[in-house]
Protein backbone atom coordinates (compact mmCIF):
# COMPACT_ATOMS: atom_id res chain seq x y z
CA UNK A 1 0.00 0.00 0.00
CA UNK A 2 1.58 3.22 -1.24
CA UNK A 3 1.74 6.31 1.79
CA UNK A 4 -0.52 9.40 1.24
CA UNK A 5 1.74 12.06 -0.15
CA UNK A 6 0.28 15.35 1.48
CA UNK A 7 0.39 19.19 -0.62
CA UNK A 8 2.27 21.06 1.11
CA UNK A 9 4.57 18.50 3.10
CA UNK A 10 8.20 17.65 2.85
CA UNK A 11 9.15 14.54 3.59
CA UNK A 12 12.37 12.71 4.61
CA UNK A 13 13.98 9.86 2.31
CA UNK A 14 14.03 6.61 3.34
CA UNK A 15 16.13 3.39 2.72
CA UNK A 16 13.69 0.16 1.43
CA UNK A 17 15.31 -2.39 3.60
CA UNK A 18 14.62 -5.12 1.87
CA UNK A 19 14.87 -3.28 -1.52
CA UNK A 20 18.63 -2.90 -0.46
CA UNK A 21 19.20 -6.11 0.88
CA UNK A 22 18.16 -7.70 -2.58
CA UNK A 23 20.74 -5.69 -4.78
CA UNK A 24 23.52 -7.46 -6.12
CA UNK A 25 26.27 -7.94 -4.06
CA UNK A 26 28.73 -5.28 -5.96
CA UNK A 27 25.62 -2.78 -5.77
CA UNK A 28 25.15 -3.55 -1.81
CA UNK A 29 28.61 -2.90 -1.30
CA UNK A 30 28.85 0.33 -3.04
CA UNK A 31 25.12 1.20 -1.06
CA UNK A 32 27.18 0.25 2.49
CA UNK A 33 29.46 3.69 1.58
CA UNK A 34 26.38 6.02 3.20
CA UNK A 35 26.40 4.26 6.29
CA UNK A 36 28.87 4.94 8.98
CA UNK A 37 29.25 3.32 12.79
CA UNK A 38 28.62 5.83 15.82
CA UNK A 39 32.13 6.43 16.45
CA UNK A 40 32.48 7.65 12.38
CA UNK A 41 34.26 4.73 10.65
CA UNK A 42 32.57 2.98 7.84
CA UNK A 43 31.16 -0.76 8.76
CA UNK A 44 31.80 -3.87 6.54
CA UNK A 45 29.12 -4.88 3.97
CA UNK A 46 28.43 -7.26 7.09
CA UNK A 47 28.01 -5.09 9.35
CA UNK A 48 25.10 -3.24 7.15
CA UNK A 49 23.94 -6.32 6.43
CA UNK A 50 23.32 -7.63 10.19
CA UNK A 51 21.75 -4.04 10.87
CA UNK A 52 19.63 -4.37 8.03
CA UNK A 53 18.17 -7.84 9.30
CA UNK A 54 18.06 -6.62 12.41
CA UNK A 55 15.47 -4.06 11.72
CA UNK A 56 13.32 -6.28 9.15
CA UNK A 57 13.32 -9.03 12.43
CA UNK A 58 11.58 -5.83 13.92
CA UNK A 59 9.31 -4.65 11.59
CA UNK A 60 11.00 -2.12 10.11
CA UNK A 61 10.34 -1.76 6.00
CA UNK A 62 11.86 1.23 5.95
CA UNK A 63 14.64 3.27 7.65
CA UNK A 64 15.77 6.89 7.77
CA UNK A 65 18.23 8.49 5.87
CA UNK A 66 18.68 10.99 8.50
CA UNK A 67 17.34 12.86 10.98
CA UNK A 68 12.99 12.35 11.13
CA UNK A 69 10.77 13.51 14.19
CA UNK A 70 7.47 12.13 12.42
CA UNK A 71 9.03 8.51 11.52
CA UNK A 72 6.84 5.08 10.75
CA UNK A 73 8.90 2.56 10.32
CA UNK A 74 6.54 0.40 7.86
CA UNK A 75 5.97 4.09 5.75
CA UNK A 76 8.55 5.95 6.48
CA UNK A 77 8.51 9.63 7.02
CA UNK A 78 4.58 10.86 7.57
CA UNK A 79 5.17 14.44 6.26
CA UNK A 80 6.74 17.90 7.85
CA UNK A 81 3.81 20.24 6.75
CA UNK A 82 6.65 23.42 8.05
CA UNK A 83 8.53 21.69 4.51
CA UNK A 84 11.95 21.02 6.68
CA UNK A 85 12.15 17.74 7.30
CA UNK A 86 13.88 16.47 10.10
CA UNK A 87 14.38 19.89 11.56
CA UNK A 88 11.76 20.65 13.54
CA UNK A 89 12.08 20.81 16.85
CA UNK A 90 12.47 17.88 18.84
CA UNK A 91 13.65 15.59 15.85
CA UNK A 92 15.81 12.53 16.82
CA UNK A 93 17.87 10.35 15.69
CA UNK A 94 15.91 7.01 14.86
CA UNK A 95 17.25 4.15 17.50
CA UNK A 96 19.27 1.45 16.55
CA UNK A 97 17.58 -2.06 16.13
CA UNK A 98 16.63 -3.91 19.44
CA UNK A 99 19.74 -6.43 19.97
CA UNK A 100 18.86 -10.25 19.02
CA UNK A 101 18.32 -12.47 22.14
């Protein structure tokens, strides 16, 4: 089912989990480049992997790709009607994936 795009709303982009973990493998490892650990370095195509999984074992179709205060994590961002996305105040960074039992 395809989100509601509101007139007059920004909204944030988001990543298609799945959609990225079914490129190619060459693809996937060029995608893995935008995503960097907390302390700045870049992770292994591994890495992004397990954090992918980690959010689909969640729920989570889609993630942000950055900063969204008005986040659904099977839609993605639900609109900034103020047209700055991610800005407004109170916006936070999305949590990390629950850690596997």
């Amino acid at each position: 089912m395809a989100r509601e795009m509101k007139t007059g709303h920004s909204y944030c982009m988001r990543i298609d989990v799945r959609g990225l973990l079914s490129r190619k493998p060459a693809e996937f490892r060029r995608a893995c480049g935008g995503f960097t650990n907390d302390d700045g370095t870049r992770p292994t195509p591994d890495q992004v992997r397990e954090f992918l999984f980690d959010h689909l074992s969640q729920g989570h179709e889609f993630i942000p790709a950055g900063r969204c205060d008005n986040w659904d994590w099977k839609d993605g961002c639900m609109g900034h009607p103020d047209g700055k996305p991610g800005t407004r105040v109170g916006a936070v960074d999305p949590p990390a994936p629950e850690p596997r039992p």
